[in-house]
Each structure stands twice: as C-alpha cells, then as structure tokens.
C-alpha atoms as a PDB file:
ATOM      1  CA  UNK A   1     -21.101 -40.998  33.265  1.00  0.00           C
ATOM      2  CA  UNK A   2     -21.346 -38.789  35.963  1.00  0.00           C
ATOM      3  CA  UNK A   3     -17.844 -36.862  36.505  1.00  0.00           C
ATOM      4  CA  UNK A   4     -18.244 -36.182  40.363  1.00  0.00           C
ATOM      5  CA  UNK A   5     -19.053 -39.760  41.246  1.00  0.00           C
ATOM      6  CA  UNK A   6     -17.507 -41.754  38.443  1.00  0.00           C
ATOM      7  CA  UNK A   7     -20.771 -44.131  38.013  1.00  0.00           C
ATOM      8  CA  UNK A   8     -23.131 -44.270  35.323  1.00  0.00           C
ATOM      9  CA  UNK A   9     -25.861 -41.425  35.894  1.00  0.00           C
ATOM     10  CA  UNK A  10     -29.016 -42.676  36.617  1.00  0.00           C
ATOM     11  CA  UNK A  11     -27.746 -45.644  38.832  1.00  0.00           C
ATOM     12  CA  UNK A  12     -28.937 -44.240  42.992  1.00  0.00           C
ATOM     13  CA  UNK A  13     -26.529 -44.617  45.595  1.00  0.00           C
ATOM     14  CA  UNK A  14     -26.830 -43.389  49.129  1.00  0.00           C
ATOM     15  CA  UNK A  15     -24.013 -41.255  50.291  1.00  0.00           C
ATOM     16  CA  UNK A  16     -24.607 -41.954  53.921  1.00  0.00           C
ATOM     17  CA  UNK A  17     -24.712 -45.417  53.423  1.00  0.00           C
ATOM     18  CA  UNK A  18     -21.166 -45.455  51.533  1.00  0.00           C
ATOM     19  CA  UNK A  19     -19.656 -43.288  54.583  1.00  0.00           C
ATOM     20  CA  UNK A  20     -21.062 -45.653  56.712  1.00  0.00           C
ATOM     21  CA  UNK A  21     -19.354 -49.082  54.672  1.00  0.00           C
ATOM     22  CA  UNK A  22     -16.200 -46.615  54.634  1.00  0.00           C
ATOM     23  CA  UNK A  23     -16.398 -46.363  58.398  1.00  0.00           C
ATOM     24  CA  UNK A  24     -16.738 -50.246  58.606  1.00  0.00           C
ATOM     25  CA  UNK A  25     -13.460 -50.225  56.764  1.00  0.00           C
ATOM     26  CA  UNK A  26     -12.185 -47.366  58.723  1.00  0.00           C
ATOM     27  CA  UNK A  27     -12.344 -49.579  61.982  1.00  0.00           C
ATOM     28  CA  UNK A  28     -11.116 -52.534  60.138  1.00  0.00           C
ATOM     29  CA  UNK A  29      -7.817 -51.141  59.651  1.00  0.00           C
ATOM     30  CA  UNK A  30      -7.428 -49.352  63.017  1.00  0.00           C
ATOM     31  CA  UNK A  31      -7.865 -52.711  64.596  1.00  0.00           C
ATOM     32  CA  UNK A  32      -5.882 -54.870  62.045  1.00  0.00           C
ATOM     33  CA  UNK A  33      -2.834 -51.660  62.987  1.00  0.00           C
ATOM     34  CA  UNK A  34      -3.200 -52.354  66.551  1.00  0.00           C
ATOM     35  CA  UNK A  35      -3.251 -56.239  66.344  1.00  0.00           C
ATOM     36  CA  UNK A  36      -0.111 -56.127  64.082  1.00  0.00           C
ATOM     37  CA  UNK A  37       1.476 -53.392  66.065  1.00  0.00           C
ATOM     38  CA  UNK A  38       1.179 -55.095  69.011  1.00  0.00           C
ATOM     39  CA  UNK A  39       2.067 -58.753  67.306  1.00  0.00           C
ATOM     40  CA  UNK A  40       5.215 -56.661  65.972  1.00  0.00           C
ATOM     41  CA  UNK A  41       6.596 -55.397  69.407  1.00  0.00           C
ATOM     42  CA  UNK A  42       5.989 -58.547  71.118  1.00  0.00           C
ATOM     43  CA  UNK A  43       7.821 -60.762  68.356  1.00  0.00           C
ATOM     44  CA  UNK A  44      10.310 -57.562  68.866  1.00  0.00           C
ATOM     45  CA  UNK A  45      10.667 -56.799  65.271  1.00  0.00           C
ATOM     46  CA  UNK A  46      12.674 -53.543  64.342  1.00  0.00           C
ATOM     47  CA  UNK A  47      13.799 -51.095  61.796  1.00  0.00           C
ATOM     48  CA  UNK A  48      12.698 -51.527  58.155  1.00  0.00           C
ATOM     49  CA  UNK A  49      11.352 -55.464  59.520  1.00  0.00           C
ATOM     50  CA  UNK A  50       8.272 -53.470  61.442  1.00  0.00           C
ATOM     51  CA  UNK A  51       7.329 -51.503  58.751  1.00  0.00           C
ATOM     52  CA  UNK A  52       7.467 -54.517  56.185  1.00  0.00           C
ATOM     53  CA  UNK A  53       5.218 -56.473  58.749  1.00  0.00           C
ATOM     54  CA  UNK A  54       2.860 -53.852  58.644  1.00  0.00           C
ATOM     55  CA  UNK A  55       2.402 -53.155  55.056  1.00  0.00           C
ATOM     56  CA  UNK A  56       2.458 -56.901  54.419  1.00  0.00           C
ATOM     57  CA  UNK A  57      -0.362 -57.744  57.201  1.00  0.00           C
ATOM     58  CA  UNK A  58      -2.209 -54.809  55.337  1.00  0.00           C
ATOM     59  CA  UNK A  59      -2.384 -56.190  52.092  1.00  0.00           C
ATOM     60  CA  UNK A  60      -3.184 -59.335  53.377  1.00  0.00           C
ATOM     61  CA  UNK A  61      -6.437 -57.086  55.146  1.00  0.00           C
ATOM     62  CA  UNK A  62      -7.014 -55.599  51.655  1.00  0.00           C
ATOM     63  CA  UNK A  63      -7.626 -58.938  50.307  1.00  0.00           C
ATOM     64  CA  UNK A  64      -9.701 -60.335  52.932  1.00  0.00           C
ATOM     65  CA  UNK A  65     -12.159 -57.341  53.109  1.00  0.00           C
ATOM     66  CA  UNK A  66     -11.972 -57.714  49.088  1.00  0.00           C
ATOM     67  CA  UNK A  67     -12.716 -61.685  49.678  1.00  0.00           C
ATOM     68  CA  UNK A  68     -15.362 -60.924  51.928  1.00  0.00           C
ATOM     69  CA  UNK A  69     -17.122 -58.011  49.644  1.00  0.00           C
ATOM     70  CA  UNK A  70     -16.798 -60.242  47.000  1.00  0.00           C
ATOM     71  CA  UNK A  71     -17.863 -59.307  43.450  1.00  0.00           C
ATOM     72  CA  UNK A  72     -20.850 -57.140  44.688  1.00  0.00           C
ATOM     73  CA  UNK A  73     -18.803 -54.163  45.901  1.00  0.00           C
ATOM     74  CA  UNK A  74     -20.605 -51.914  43.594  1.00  0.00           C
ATOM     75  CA  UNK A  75     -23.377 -52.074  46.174  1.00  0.00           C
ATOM     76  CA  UNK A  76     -21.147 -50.838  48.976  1.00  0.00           C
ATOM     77  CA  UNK A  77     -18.506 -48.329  47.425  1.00  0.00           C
ATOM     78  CA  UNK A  78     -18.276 -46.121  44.555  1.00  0.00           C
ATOM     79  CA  UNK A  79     -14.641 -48.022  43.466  1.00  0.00           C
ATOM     80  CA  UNK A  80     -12.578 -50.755  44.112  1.00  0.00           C
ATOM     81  CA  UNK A  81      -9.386 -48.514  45.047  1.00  0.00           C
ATOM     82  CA  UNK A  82     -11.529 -46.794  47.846  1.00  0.00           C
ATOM     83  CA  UNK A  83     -12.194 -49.849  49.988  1.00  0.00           C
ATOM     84  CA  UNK A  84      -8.952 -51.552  48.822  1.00  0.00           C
ATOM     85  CA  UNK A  85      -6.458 -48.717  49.744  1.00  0.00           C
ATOM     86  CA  UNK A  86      -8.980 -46.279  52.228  1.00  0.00           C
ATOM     87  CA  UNK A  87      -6.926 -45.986  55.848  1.00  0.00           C
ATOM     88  CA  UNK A  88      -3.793 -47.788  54.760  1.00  0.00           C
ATOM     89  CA  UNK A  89      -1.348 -45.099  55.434  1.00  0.00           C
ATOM     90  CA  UNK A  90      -3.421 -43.659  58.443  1.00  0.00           C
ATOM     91  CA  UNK A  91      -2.803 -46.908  60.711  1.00  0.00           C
ATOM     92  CA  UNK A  92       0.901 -46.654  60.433  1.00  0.00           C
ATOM     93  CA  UNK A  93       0.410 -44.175  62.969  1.00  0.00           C
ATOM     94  CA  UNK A  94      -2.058 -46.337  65.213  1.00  0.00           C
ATOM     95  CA  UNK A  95       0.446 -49.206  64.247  1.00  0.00           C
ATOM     96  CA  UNK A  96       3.993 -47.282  65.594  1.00  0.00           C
ATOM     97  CA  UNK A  97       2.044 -46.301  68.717  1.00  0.00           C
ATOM     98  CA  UNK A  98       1.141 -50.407  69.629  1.00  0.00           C
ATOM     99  CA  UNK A  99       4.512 -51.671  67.986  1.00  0.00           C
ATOM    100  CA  UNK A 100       6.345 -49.412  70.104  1.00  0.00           C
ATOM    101  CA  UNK A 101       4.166 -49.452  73.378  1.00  0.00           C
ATOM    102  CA  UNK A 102       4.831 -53.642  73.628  1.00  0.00           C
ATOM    103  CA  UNK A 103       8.609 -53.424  72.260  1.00  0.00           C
ATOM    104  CA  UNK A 104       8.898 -51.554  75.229  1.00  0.00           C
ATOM    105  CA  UNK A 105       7.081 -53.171  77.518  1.00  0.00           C
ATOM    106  CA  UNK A 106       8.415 -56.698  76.263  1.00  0.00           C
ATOM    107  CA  UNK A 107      11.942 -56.079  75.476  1.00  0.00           C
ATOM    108  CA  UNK A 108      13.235 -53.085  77.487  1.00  0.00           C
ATOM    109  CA  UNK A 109      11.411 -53.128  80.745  1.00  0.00           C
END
C-alpha cells in the first residue's frame, strides 16, 4: 500500500486526470449551491431553514454523483470520501450569496 496515495502500489493512476474528475465535481456543487440558493430565496426560506435546505439538497447531490459514478469510482478518484464530501462546505458561500441575492430581490424589494 502506498502511504501517499492510499492505493495498492503498482495499480497507475493519472493525477491530472483525477484533478480533472475533481473539477467535474467542483462545478457540480457550485451549480447545485446556486440552484438551491436561489430556489431558497425565492421560496423565502430563513434562519437555520436555509442552511438545512442547503445541506439537505447537498446530500441529495452526494448521492446522485455517487449514483451516477456507480461502483467504478476507483477509476475516477483515489476514495469514496473525496468525491462524496469534495466542495461541500465551499458552496455555502456560493449558496448565501444566491439565497440572499433573490430573498432580496423577491421579498424585500
């Protein structure tokens, strides 16, 4: 076992290759945080109800991308946890900006 990649040795990979699936992920999630953010301010959700939306619409992300990888992921990622949990907690930020923007543009203005 190789300690710096946690696979077997003698098993290739290509690094660019797995930045570039991460990417793919990457742009998942910014997209799924601006769809929900936006669904969010429009339906005009609030407080701790936002931030539950969020964090439920991203699980439900996490297990289509882990529908659509299917059992093969060990072609695409090094582990499960990296394509299951990678940009989670970076969209809340992307997500706050859209919840906020359309909150405000639906319900105060």
């Amino acid at each position: 076992m190789d300690s710096s990649t946690n696979l077997p040795s003698g098993i290739p990979f290509s690094q660019i290759s797995i930045m570039q699936n991460m990417g793919v992920i990457d742009y998942c999630r910014t997209s799924a945080a601006v769809a929900s953010g936006c669904t969010a301010g429009i339906l005009g959700l609030t407080g701790i109800y936002g931030f539950i939306f969020y964090f439920i619409f991203g699980a439900l992300v996490s297990l289509a991308l882990a529908v659509a990888i299917g059992k093969d992921w060990q072609k695409y990622f090094i582990s499960k946890k990296q394509f299951v949990t990678h940009g989670y907690i970076g969209g809340v930020f992307t997500y706050i900006l859209f919840w906020t923007f359309l909150y405000g543009m639906v319900h105060v203005y």
